[in-house]
Protein backbone atom coordinates (compact mmCIF):
# COMPACT_ATOMS: atom_id res chain seq x y z
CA UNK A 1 0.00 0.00 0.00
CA UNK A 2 1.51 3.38 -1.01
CA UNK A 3 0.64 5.78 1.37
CA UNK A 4 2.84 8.78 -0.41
CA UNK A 5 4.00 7.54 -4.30
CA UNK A 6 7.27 9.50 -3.99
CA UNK A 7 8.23 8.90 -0.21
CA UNK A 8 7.42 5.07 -1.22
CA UNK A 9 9.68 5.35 -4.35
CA UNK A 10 12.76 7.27 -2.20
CA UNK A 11 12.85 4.38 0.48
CA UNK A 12 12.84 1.78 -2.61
CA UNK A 13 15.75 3.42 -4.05
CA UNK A 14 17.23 4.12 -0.57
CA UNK A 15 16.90 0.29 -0.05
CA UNK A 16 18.09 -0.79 -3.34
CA UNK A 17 21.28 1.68 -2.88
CA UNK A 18 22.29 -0.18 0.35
CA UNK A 19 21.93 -3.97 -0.65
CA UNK A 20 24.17 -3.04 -3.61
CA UNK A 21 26.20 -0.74 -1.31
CA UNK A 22 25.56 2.62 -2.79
CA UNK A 23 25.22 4.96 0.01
CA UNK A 24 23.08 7.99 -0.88
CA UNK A 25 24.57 11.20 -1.66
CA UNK A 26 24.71 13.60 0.49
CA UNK A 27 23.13 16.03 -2.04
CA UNK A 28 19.87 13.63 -2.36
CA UNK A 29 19.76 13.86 1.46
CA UNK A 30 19.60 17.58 2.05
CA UNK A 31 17.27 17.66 -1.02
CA UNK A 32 14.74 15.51 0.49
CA UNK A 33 15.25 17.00 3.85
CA UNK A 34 14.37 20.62 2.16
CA UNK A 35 11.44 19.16 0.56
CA UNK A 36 9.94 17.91 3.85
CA UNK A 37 10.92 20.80 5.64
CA UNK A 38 8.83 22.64 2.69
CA UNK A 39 5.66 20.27 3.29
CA UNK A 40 5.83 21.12 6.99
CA UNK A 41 5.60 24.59 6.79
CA UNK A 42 2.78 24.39 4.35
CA UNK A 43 0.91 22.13 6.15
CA UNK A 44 1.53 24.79 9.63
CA UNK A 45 0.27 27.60 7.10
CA UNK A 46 -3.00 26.05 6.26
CA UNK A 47 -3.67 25.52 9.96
CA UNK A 48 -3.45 29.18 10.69
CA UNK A 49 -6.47 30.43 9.37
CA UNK A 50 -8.30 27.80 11.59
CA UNK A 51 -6.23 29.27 14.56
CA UNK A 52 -7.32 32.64 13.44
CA UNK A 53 -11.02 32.00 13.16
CA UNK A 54 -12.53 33.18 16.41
CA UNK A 55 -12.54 36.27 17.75
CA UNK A 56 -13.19 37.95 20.96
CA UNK A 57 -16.74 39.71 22.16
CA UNK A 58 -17.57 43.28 22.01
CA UNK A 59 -16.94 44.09 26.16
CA UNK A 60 -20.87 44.45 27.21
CA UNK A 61 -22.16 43.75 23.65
CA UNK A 62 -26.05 42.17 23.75
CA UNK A 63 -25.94 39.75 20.88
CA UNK A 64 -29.52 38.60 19.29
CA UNK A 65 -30.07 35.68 17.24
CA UNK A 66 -33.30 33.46 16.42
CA UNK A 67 -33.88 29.93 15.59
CA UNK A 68 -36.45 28.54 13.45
CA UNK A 69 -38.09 31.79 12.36
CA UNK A 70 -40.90 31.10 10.53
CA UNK A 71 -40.68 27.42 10.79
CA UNK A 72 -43.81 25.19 10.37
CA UNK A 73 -41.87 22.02 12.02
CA UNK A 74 -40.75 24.38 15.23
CA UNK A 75 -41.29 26.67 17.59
CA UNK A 76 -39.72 29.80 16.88
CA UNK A 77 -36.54 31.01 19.35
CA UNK A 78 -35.31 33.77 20.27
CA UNK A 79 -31.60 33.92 21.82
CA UNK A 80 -29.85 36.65 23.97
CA UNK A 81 -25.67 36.36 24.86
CA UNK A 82 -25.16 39.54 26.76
CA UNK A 83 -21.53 39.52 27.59
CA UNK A 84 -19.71 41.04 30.52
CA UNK A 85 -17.60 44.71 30.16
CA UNK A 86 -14.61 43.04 30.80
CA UNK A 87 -15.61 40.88 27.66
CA UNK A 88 -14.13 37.41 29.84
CA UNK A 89 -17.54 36.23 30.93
CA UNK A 90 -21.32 36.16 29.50
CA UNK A 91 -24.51 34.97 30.16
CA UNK A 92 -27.68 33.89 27.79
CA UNK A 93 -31.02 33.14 27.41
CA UNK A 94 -33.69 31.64 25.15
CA UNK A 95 -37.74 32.44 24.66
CA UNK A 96 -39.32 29.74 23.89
CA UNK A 97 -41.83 30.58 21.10
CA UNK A 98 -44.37 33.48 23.42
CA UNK A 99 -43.18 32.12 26.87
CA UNK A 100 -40.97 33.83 29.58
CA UNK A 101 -37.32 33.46 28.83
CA UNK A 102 -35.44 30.36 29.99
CA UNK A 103 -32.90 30.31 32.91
CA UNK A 104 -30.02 32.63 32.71
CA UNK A 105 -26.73 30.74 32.70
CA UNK A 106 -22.98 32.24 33.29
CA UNK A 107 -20.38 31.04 31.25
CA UNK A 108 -16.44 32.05 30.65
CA UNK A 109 -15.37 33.08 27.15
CA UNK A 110 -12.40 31.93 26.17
CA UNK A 111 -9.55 33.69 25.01
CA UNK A 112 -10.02 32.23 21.67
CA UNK A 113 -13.42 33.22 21.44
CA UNK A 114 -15.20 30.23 22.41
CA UNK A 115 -17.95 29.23 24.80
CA UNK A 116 -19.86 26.70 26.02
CA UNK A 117 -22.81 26.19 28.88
CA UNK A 118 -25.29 23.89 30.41
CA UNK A 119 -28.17 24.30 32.08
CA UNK A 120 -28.36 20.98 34.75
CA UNK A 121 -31.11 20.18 36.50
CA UNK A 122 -30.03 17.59 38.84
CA UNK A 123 -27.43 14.99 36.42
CA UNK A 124 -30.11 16.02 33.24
CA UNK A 125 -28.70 18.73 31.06
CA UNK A 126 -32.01 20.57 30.08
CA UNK A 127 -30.81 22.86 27.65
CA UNK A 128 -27.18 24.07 26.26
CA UNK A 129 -25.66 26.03 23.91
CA UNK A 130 -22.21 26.22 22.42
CA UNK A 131 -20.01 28.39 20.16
CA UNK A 132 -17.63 31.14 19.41
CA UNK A 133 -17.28 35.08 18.50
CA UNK A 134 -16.03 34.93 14.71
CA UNK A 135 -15.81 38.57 14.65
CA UNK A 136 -16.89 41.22 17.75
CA UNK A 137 -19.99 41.93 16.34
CA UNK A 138 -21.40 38.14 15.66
CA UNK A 139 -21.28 34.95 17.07
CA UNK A 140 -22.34 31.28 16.05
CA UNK A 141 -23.88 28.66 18.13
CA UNK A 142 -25.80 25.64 18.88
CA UNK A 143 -28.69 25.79 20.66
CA UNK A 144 -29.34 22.31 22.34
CA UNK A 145 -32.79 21.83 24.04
CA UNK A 146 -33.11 18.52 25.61
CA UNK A 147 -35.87 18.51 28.03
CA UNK A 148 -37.11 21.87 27.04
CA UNK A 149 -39.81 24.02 24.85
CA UNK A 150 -39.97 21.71 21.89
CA UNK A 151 -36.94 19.95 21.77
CA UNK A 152 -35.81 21.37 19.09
CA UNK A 153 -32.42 23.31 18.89
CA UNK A 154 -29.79 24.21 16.15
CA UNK A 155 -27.42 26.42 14.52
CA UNK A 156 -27.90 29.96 15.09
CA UNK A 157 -25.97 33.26 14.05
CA UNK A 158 -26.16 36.21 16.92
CA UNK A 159 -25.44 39.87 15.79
CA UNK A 160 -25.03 42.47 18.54
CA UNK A 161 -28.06 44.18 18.80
């Protein structure tokens, strides 16, 4: 099984040179050495953007998003992130179609950006929600609601309002 054609091909020619006692030049070594060292720093270059992809809150930004607006399959959501003035904690909410809003919980934002709460009752997480700033102005999330309104959570994009 060749896993990489021309790292396979190398180490059959590396082999071949040795049972016929060719050692490999010194010039062949640094070359492939140069072209690895190439293929690592490409690879790290790609990952940066990843790296780079969160952001951090607006310090005491409300962000507002909704979930299933409009829908005919579920109750419509609305979602409030209000984050701290230091911009290291937050707190949200949910309404639940024309109910009173949910529990408030407290989270930590990361320095990356991220987030992530639960709302326990007990060992049963009733509702959750997870995500990061992607710029200072919006975050995404998930929106999990397991024992709650209609059950029904998802994706959602908050803007600050």
């Amino acid at each position: 099984m060749e896993v990489i054609p021309s790292l396979d091909r190398w180490l059959r020619s590396l082999s071949d040179r040795v049972a016929l006692g060719d050692p490999p030049t010194k010039r062949g070594i640094m070359r492939r050495i140069s072209l690895l060292a190439a293929g690592i720093a490409v690879t790290a270059l790609l990952a940066l953007p990843t790296l780079a992809a969160a952001a951090v809150p607006k310090p005491g930004g409300s962000y507002q998003g909704t979930l299933h607006l409009n829908s005919l399959n579920a109750v419509s959501k609305k979602v409030v992130i209000k984050v701290s003035a230091t911009g290291t904690r937050a707190r949200t909410t949910f309404t639940c179609g024309t109910q009173r809003p949910a529990n408030w919980i407290s989270f930590a934002v990361k320095k990356d950006g991220t987030f992530k709460a639960f709302s326990n009752t007990g060992t049963l997480t009733v509702w959750s929600i997870v995500g990061r700033f992607v710029t200072p102005g919006k975050a995404v999330a998930v929106l999990h609601l397991n024992a709650t309104c209609d059950g029904k959570g998802g994706r959602f994009v908050a803007a600050v309002a």
